[in-house]
C-alpha atoms as a PDB file:
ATOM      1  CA  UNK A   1     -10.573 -25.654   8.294  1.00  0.00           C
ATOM      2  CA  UNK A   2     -12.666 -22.805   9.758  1.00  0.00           C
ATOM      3  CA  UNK A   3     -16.501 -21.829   8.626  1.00  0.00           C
ATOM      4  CA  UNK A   4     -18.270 -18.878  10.025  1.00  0.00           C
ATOM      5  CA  UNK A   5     -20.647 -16.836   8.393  1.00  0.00           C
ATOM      6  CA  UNK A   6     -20.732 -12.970   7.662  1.00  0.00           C
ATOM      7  CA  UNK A   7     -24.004 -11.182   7.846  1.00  0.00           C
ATOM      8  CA  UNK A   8     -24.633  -7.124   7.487  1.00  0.00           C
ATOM      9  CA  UNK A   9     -21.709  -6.812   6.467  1.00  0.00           C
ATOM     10  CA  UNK A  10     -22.521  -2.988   4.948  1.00  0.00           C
ATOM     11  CA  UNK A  11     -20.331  -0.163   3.656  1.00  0.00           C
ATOM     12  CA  UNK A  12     -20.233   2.834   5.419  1.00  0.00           C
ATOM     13  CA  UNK A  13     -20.833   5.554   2.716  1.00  0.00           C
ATOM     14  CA  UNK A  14     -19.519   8.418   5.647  1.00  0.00           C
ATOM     15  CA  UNK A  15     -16.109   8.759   5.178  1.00  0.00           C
ATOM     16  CA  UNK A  16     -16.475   9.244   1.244  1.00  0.00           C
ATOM     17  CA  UNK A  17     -18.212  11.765   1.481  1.00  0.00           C
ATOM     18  CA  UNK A  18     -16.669  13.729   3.929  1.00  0.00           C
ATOM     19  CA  UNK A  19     -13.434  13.194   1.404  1.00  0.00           C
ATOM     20  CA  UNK A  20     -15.266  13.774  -1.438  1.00  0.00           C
ATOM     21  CA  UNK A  21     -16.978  16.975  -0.040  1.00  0.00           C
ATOM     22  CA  UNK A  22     -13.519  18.066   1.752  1.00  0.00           C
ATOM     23  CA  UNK A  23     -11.568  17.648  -1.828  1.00  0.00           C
ATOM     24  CA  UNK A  24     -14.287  19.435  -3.641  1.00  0.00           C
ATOM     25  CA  UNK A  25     -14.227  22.748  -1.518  1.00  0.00           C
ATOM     26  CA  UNK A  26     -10.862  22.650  -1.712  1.00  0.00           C
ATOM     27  CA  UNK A  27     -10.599  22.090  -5.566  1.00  0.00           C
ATOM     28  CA  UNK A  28     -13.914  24.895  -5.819  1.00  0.00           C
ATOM     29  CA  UNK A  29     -11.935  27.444  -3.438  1.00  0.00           C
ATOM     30  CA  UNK A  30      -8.661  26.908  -5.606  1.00  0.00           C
ATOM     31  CA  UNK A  31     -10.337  27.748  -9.225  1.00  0.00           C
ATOM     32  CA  UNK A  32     -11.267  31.576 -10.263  1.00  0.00           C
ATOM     33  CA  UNK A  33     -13.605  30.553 -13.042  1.00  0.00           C
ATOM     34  CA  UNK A  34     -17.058  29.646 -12.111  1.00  0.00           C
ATOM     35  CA  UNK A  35     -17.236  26.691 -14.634  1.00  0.00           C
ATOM     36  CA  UNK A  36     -13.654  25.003 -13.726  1.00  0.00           C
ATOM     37  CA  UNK A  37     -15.342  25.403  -9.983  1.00  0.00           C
ATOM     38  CA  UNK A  38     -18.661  23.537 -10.915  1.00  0.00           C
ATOM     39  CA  UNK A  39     -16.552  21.025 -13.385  1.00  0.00           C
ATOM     40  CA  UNK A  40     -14.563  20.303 -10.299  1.00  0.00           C
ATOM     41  CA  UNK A  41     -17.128  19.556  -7.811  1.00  0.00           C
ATOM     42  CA  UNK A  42     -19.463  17.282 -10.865  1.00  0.00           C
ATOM     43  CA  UNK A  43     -16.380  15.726 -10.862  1.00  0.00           C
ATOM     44  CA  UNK A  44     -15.690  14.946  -7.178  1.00  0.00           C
ATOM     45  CA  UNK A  45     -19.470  13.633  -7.348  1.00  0.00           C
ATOM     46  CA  UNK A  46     -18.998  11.529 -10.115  1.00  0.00           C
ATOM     47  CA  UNK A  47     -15.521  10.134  -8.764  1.00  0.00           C
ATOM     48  CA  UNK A  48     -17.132   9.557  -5.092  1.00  0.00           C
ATOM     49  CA  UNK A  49     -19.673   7.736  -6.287  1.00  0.00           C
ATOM     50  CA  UNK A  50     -17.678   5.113  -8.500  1.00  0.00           C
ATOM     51  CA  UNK A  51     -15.245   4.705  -5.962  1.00  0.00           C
ATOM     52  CA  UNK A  52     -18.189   3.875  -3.024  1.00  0.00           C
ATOM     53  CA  UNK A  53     -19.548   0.995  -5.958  1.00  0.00           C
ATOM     54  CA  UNK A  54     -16.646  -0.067  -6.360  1.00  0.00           C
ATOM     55  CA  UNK A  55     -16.272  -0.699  -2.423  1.00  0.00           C
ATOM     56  CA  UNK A  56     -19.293  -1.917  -2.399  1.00  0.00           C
ATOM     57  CA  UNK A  57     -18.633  -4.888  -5.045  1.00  0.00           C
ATOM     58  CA  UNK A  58     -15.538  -6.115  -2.490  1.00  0.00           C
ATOM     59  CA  UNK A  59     -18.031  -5.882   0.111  1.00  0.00           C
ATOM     60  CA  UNK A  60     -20.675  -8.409  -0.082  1.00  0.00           C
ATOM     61  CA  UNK A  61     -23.842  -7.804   2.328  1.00  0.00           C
ATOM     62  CA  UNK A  62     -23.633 -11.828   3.244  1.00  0.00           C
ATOM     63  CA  UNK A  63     -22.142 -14.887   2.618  1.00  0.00           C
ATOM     64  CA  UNK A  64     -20.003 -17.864   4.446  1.00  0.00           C
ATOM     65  CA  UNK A  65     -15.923 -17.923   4.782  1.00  0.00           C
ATOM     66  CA  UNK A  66     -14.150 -20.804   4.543  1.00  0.00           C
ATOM     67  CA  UNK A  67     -10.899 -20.066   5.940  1.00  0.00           C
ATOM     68  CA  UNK A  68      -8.216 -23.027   5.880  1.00  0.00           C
ATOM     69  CA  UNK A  69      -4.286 -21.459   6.733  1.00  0.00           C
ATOM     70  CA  UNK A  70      -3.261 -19.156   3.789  1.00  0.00           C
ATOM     71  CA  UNK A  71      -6.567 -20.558   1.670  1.00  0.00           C
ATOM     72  CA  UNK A  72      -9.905 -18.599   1.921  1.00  0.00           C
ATOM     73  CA  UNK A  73     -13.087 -19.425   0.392  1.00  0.00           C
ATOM     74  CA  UNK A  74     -15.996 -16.279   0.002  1.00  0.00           C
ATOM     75  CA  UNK A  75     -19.626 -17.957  -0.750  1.00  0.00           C
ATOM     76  CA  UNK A  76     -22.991 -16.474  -1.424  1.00  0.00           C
ATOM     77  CA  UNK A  77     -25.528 -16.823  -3.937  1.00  0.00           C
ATOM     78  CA  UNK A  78     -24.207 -14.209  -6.433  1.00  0.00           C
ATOM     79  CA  UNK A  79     -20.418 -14.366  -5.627  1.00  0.00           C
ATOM     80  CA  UNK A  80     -18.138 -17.719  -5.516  1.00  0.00           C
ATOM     81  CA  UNK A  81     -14.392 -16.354  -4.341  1.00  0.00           C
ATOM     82  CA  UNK A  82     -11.728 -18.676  -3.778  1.00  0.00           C
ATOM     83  CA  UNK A  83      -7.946 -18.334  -3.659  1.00  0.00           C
ATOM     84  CA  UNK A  84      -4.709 -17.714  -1.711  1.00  0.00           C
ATOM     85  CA  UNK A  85      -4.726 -14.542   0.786  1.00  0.00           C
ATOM     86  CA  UNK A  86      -2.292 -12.301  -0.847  1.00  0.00           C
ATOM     87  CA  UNK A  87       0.389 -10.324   1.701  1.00  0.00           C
ATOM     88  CA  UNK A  88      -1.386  -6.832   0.101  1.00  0.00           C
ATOM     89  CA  UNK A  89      -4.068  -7.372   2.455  1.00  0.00           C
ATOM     90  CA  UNK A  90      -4.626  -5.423   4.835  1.00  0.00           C
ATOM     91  CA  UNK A  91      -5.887  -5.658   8.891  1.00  0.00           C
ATOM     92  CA  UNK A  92      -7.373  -2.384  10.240  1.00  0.00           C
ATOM     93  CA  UNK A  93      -9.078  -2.022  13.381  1.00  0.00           C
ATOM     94  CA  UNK A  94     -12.691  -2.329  12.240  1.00  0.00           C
ATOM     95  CA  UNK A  95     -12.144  -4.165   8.822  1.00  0.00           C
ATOM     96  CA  UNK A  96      -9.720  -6.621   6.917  1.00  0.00           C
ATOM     97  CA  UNK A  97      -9.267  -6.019   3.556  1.00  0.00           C
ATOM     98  CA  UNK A  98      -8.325  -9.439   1.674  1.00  0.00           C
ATOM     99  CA  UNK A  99      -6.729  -9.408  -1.952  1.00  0.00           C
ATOM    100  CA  UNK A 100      -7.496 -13.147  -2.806  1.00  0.00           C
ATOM    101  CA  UNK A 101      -5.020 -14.285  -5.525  1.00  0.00           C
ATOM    102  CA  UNK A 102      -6.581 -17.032  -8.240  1.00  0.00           C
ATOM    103  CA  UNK A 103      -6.354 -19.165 -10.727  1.00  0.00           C
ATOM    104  CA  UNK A 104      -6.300 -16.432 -12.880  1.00  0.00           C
ATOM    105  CA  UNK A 105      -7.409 -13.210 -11.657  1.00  0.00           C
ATOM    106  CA  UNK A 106      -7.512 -11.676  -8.166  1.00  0.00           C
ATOM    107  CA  UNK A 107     -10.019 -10.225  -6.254  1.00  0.00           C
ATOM    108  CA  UNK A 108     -10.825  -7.872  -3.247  1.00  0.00           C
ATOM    109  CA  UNK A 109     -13.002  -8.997  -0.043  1.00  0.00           C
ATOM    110  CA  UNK A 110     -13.831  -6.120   2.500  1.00  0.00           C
ATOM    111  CA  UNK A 111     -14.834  -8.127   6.286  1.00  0.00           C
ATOM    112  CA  UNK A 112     -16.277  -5.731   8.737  1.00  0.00           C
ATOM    113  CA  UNK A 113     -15.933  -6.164  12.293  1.00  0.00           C
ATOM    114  CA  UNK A 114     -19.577  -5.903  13.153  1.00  0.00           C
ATOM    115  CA  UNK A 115     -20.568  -8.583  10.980  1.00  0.00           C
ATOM    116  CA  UNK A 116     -18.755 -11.542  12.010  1.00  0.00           C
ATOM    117  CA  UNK A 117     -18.524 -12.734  15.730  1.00  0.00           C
ATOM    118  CA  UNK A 118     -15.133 -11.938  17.618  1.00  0.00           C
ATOM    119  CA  UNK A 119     -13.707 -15.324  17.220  1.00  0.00           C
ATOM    120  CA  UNK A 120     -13.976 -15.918  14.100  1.00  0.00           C
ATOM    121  CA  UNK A 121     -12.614 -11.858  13.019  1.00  0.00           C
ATOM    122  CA  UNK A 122      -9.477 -12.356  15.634  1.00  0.00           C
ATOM    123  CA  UNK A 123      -8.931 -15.675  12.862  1.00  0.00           C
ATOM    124  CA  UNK A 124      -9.224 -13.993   9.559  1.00  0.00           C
ATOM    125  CA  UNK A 125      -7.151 -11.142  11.508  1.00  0.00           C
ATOM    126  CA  UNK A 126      -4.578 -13.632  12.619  1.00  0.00           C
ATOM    127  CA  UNK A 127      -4.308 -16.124   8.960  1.00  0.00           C
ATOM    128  CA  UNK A 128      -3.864 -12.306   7.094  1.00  0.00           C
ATOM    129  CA  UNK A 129      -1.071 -11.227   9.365  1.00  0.00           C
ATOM    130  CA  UNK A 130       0.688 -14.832   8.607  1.00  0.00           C
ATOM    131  CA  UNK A 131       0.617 -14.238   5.257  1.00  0.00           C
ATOM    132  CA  UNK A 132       1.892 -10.573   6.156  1.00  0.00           C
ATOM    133  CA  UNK A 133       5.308 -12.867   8.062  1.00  0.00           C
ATOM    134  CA  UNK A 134       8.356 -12.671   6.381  1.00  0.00           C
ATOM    135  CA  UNK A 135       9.779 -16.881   5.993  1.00  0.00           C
END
């Protein structure tokens, strides 16, 4: 069993909005009509800005990991996540992505870099790509 905590652990909103923007000028430049061009960027707004609250419910500002082989445990004082780590997770070079399977439901964790130390990351990096392992 492993405990570490996560702190700042912060979305960056920069990349969706450089896709947002990018997929908006190219959806504005593509219409003739000057409405289907403003219905297309409202809706690039609207769409960016679900999908960055949506990021930012599977990544929680603080909280303490309990990390025991395939078993993790996510605690603060609004969230309680606990489950198996699924192989659809995913280990990127600045952030893990963790689909933690349940009793019932699953759920998506987001772990930056930045807010954990580097021995406890390299372990949440290395117990993900286990469960990744074909047996």
């Amino acid at each position: 069993m492993y405990r570490f905590t996560v702190t700042n652990n912060t979305p960056d909103h920069k990349p969706f909005v450089v896709f947002f923007c990018f997929l908006a000028l190219l959806l504005y430049f593509s219409y003739s009509h000057i409405l289907s061009e403003l219905l297309a960027c409202f809706a690039c707004l609207v769409i960016g800005i679900a999908c960055f609250k949506k990021v930012q419910q599977a990544q929680p500002s603080d909280g303490v990991i309990i990390l025991q082989q395939s078993q993790l445990g996510f605690f603060n004082e609004q969230l309680q996540l606990q489950g198996e780590i699924s192989p659809k997770s995913y280990v990127f070079a600045n952030h893990v992505v963790i689909r933690l399977i349940g009793f019932y439901q699953s759920h998506w964790l987001i772990i930056s870099s930045t807010s954990v130390d580097e021995e406890s990351f390299s372990r949440l990096k290395r117990a993900i790509i286990a469960v990744q392992q074909p047996t």
